[in-house]
Protein backbone atom coordinates (compact mmCIF):
# COMPACT_ATOMS: atom_id res chain seq x y z
CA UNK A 1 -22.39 -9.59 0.88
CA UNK A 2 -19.24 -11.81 -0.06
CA UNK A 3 -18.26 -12.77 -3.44
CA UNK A 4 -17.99 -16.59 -3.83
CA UNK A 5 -14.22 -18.52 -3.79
CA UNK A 6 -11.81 -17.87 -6.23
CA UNK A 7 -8.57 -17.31 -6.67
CA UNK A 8 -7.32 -13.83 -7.90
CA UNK A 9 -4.58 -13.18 -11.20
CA UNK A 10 -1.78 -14.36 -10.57
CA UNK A 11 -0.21 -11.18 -11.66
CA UNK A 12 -1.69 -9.35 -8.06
CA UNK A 13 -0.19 -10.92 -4.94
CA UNK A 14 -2.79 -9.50 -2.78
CA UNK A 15 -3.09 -12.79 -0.19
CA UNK A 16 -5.22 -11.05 2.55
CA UNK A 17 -7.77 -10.93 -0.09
CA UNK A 18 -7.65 -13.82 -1.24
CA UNK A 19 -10.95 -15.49 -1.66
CA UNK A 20 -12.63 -12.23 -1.12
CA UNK A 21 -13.30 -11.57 -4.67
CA UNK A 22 -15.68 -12.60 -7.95
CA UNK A 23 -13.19 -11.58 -10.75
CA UNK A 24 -10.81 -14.55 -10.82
CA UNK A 25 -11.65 -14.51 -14.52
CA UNK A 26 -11.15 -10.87 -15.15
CA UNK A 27 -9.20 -8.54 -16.79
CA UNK A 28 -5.36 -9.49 -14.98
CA UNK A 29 -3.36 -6.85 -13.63
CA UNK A 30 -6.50 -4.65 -12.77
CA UNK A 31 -9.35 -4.72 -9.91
CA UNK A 32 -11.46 -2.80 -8.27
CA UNK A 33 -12.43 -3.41 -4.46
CA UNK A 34 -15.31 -2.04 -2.72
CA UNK A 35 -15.59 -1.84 1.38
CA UNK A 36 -19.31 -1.80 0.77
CA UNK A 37 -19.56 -5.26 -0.91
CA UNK A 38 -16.40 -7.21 -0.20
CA UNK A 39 -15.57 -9.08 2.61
CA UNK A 40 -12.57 -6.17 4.60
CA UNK A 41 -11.68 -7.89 7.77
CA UNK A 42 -8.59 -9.84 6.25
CA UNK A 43 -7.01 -6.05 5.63
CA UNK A 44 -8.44 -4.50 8.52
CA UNK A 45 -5.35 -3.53 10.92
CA UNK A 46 -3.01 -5.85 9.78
CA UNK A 47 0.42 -5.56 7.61
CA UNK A 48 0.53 -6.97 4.31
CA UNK A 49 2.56 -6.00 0.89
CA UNK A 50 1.55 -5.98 -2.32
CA UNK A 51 3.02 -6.21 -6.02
CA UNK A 52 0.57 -3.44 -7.44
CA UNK A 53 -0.46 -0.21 -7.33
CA UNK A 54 -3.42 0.79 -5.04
CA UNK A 55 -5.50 4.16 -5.80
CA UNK A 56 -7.53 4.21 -2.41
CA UNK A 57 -10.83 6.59 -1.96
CA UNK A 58 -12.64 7.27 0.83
CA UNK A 59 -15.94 7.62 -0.11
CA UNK A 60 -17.19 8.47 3.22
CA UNK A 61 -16.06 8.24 6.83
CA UNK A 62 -12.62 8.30 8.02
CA UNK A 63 -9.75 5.52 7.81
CA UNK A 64 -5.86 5.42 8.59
CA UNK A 65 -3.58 3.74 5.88
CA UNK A 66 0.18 3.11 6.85
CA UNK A 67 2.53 2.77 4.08
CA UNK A 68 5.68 1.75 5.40
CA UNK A 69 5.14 3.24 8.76
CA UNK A 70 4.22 6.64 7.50
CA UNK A 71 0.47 7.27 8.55
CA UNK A 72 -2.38 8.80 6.56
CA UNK A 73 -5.63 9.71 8.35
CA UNK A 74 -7.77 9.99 5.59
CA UNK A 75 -11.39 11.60 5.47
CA UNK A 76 -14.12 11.87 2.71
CA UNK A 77 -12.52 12.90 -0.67
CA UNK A 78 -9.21 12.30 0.37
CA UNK A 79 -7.43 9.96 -2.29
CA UNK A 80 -4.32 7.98 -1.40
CA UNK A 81 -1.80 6.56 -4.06
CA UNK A 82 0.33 3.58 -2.48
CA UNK A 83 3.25 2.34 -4.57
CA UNK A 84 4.04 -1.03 -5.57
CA UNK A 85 5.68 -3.37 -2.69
CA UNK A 86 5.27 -1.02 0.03
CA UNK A 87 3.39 -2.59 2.99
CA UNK A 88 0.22 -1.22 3.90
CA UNK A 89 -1.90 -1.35 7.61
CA UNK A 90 -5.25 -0.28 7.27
CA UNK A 91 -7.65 0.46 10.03
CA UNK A 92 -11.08 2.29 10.90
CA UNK A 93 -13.85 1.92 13.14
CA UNK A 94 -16.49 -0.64 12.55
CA UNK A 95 -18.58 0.23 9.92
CA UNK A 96 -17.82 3.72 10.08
CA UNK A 97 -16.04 3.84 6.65
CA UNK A 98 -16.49 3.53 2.57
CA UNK A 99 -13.76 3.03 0.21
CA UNK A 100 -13.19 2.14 -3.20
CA UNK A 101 -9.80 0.44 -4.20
CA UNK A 102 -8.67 0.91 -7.72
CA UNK A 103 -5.74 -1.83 -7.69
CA UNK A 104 -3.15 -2.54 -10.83
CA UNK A 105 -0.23 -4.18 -11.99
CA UNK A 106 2.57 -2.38 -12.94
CA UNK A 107 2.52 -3.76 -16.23
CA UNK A 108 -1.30 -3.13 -16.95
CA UNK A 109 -0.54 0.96 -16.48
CA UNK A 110 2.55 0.32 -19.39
CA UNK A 111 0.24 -1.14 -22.06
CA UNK A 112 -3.11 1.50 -21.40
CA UNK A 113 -3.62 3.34 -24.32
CA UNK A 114 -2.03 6.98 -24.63
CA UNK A 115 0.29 6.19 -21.93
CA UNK A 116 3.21 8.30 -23.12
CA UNK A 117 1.00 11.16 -23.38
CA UNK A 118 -0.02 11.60 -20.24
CA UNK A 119 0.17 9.12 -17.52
CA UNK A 120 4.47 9.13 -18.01
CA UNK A 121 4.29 12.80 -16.95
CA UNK A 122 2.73 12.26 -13.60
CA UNK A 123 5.68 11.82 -10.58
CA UNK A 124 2.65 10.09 -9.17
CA UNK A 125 3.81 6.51 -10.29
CA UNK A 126 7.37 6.12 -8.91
CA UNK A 127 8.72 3.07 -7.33
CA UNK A 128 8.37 4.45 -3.80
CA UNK A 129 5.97 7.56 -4.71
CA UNK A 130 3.39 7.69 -2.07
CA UNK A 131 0.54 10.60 -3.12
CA UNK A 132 -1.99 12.18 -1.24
CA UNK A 133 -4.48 14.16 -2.93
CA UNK A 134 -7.43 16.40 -1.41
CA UNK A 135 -10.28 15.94 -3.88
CA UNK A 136 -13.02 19.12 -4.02
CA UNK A 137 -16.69 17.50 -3.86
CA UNK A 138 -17.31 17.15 -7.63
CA UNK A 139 -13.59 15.55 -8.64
CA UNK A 140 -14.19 13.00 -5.40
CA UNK A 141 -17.46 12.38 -7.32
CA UNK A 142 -16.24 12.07 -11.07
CA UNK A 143 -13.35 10.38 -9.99
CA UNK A 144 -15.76 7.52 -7.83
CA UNK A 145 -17.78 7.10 -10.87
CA UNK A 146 -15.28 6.38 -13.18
CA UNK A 147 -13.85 3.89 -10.46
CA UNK A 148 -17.20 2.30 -10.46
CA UNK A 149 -17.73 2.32 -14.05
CA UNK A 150 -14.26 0.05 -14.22
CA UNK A 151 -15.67 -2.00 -11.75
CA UNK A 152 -18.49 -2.74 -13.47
CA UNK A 153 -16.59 -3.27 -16.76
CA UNK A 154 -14.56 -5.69 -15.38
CA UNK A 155 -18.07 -7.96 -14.23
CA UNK A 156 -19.35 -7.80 -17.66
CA UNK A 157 -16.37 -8.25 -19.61
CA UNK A 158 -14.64 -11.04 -17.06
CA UNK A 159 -11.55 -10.92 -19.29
CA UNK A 160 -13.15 -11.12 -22.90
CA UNK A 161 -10.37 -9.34 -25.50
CA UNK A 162 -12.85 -6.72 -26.99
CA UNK A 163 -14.30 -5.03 -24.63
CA UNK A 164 -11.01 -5.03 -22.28
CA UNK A 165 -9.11 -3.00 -25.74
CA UNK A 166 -11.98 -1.17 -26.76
CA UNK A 167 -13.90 0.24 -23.44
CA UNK A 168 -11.88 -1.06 -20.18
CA UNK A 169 -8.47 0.16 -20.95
CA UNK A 170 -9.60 3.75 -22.22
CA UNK A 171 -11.57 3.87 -18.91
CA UNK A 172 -8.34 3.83 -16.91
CA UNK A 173 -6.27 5.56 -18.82
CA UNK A 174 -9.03 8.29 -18.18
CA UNK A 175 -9.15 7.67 -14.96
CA UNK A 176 -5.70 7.63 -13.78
CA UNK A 177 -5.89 10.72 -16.55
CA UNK A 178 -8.03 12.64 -13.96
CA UNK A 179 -6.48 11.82 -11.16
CA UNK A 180 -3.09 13.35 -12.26
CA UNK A 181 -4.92 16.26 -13.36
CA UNK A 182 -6.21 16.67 -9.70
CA UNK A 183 -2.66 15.82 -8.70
CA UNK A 184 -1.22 18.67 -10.55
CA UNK A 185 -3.50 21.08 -9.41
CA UNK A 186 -2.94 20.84 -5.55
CA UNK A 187 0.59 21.02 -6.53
CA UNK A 188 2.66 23.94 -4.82
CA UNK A 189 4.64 25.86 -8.04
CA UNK A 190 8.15 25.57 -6.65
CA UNK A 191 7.76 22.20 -4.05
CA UNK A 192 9.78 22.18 -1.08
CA UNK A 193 13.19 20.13 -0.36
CA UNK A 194 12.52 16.78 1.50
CA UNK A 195 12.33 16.41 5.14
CA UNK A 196 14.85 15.18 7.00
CA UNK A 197 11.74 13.13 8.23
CA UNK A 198 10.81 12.06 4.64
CA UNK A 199 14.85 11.44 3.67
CA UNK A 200 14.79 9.22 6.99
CA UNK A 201 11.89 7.30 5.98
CA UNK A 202 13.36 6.91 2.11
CA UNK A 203 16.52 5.74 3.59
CA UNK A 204 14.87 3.60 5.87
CA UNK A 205 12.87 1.65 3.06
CA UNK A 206 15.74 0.59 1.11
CA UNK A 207 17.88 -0.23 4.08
CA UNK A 208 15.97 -2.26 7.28
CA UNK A 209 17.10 -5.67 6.22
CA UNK A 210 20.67 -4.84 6.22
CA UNK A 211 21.10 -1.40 8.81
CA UNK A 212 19.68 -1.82 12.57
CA UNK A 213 22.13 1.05 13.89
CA UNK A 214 20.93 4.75 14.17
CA UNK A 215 24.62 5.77 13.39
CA UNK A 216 24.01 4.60 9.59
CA UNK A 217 21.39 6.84 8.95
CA UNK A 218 22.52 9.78 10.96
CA UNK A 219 25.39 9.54 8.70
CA UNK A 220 24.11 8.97 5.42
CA UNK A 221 22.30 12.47 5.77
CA UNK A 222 25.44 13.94 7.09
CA UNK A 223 23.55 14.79 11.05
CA UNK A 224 24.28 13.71 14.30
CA UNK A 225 22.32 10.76 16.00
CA UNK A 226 20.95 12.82 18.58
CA UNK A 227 19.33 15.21 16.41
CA UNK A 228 18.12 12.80 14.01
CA UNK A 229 16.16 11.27 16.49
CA UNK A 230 15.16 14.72 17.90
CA UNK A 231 13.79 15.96 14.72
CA UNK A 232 12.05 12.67 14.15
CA UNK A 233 10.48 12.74 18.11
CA UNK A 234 9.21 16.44 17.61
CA UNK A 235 7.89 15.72 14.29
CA UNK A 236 6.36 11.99 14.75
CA UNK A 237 6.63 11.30 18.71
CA UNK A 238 8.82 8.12 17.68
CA UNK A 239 12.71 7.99 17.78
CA UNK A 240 15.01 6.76 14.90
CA UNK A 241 15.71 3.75 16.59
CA UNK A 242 11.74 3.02 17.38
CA UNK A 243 11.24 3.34 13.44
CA UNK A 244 13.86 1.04 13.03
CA UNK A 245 12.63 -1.82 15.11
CA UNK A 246 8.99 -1.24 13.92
CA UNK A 247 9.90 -1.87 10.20
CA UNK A 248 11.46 -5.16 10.67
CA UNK A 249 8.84 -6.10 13.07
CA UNK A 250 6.49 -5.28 9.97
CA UNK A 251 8.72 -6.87 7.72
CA UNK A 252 8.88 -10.21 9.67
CA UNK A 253 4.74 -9.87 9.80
CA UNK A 254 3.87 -9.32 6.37
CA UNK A 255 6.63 -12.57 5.96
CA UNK A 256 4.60 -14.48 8.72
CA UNK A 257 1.53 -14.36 6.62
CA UNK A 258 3.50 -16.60 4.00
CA UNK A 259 2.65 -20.42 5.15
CA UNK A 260 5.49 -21.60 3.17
CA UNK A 261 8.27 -19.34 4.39
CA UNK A 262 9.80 -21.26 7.13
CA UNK A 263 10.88 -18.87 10.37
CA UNK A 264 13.86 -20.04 9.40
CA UNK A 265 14.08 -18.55 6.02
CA UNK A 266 12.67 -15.20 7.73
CA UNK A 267 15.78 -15.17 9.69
CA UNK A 268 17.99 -14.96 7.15
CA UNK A 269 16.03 -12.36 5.24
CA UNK A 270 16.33 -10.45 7.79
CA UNK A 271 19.84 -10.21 8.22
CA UNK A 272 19.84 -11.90 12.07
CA UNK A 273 22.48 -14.43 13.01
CA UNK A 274 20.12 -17.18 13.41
CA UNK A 275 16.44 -18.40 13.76
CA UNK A 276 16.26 -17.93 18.23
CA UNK A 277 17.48 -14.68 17.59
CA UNK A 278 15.22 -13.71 15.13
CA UNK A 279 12.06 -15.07 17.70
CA UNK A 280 13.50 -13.17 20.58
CA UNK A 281 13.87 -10.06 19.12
CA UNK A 282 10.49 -10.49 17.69
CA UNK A 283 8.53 -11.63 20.74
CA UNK A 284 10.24 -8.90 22.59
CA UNK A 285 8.70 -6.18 20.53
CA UNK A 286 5.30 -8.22 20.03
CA UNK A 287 4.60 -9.89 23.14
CA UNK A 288 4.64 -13.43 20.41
CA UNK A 289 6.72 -15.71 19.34
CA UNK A 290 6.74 -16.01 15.38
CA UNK A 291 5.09 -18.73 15.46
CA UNK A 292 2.13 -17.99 17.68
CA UNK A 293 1.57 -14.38 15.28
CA UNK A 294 1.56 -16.57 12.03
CA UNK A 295 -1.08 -19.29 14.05
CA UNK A 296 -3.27 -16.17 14.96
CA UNK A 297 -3.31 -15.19 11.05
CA UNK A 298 -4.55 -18.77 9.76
CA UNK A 299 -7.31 -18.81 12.69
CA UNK A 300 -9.34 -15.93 10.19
């Protein structure tokens, strides 16, 4: 079943879903979305970034969610936090999979009530903090209720004042409340260094427009090249400079998907000397040129 046309708040740049949603009108800076009623194959297997937070849930089934490049294979009860900005791939088999989407604006998690109580204590809501947590049977239950019960809020209420202050916004703050609580509990008592797999990927984030050379990263984590990429091989089957080239080729995707970004423009966010070498590098690692990925987008 598909929810009729409209367009989502402006405050959630979620463009693949665009469309795909009934609460225009509602509450802005917070949505649910439910794989067993909305329209998925604008997310399914394809890059895109978003400005908000997204609590993901897998109801039942199995799915994989890659945020920036690092994959989840998520099963039933597993719950997946994915930061602000970060760009997600999503993928399952065909009707093999139900998940519930608890989406919000940065912003919206500032103003919920009792925030500096509880919510600011949770590392779970960090600029680049990705969080998976195991849920037992009963917190995967509670937790998809009170999911749910926002969902349905934000139907009835479709943005009217009262009910957001009085009912919604205590229903997330409870919610993300619960969540951290499961959060803390899976948490080891002394947690381990990072990686240098996870320092890799952290350094890679922040530096893909600008750094294309292995050498920078060995470096900045004081290795050599060689084992860098050894340690990432062994661990991931993929080679620094593989991880490299696959984050810009995401980058330049997720850019593709914007009609009004010329190639041009992509170019130069990308830090290549101009727009032909921008299109051969990416139809080298894509089999397309720039243009012919962004035509295959529009033909959904």
């Amino acid at each position: 079943m598909k929810s009729p046309e409209k367009s989502l708040p402006s405050n959630l740049e979620i463009p693949h879903l665009r469309g795909a949603f009934g609460l225009g009108e509602a509450t802005p800076g917070l949505m649910v979305f439910d794989s067993a009623i909305y329209s998925v194959e604008k997310i399914w297997d394809r890059p895109f970034r978003s400005n908000h937070y997204s609590i993901i849930l897998v109801q039942d089934g199995q799915m994989q969610v890659k945020v920036n490049l690092q994959k989840h294979n998520l099963n039933q009860g597993d719950l997946l936090i994915v930061p602000p900005s970060a760009i997600r791939e999503m993928s399952w088999q065909e009707n093999s999979v139900h998940f519930l989407s608890l989406l919000f604006a940065p912003d919206f998690i500032l103003t919920s009530a009792h925030y500096t109580k509880s919510v600011a204590q949770l590392p779970l809501f960090g600029d680049d903090q990705q969080a998976l947590i195991v849920l037992k049977t009963e917190d995967q239950i509670i937790i998809g209720q009170m999911i749910d019960l926002i969902h349905q809020l934000l139907i009835r209420f479709k943005g009217a004042q009262k009910g957001e202050e009085e009912i919604l916004r205590p229903t997330f703050q409870a919610t993300i409340s619960q969540i951290g609580f499961c959060y803390q509990e899976q948490q080891m008592p002394n947690p381990p260094t990072k990686s240098i797999v996870q320092q890799f990927f952290d350094l890679l984030v922040k530096h893909y427009k600008q750094q294309r050379e292995v050498s920078f990263y060995a470096r900045s984590l004081n290795i050599h090249e060689k084992y860098l990429s050894q340690v990432l091989k062994e661990n991931t089957g993929h080679t620094a400079r593989s991880y490299i080239i696959q984050m810009v080729i995401l980058e330049a995707k997720v850019l593709l998907d914007y009609p009004g970004t010329t190639i041009g423009n992509i170019a130069d966010q990308l830090n290549f000397q101009n727009q032909f070498h921008f299109s051969r590098f990416f139809k080298k690692y894509t089999q397309l040129a720039p243009s012919e990925y962004r035509n295959g987008y529009n033909s959904f």
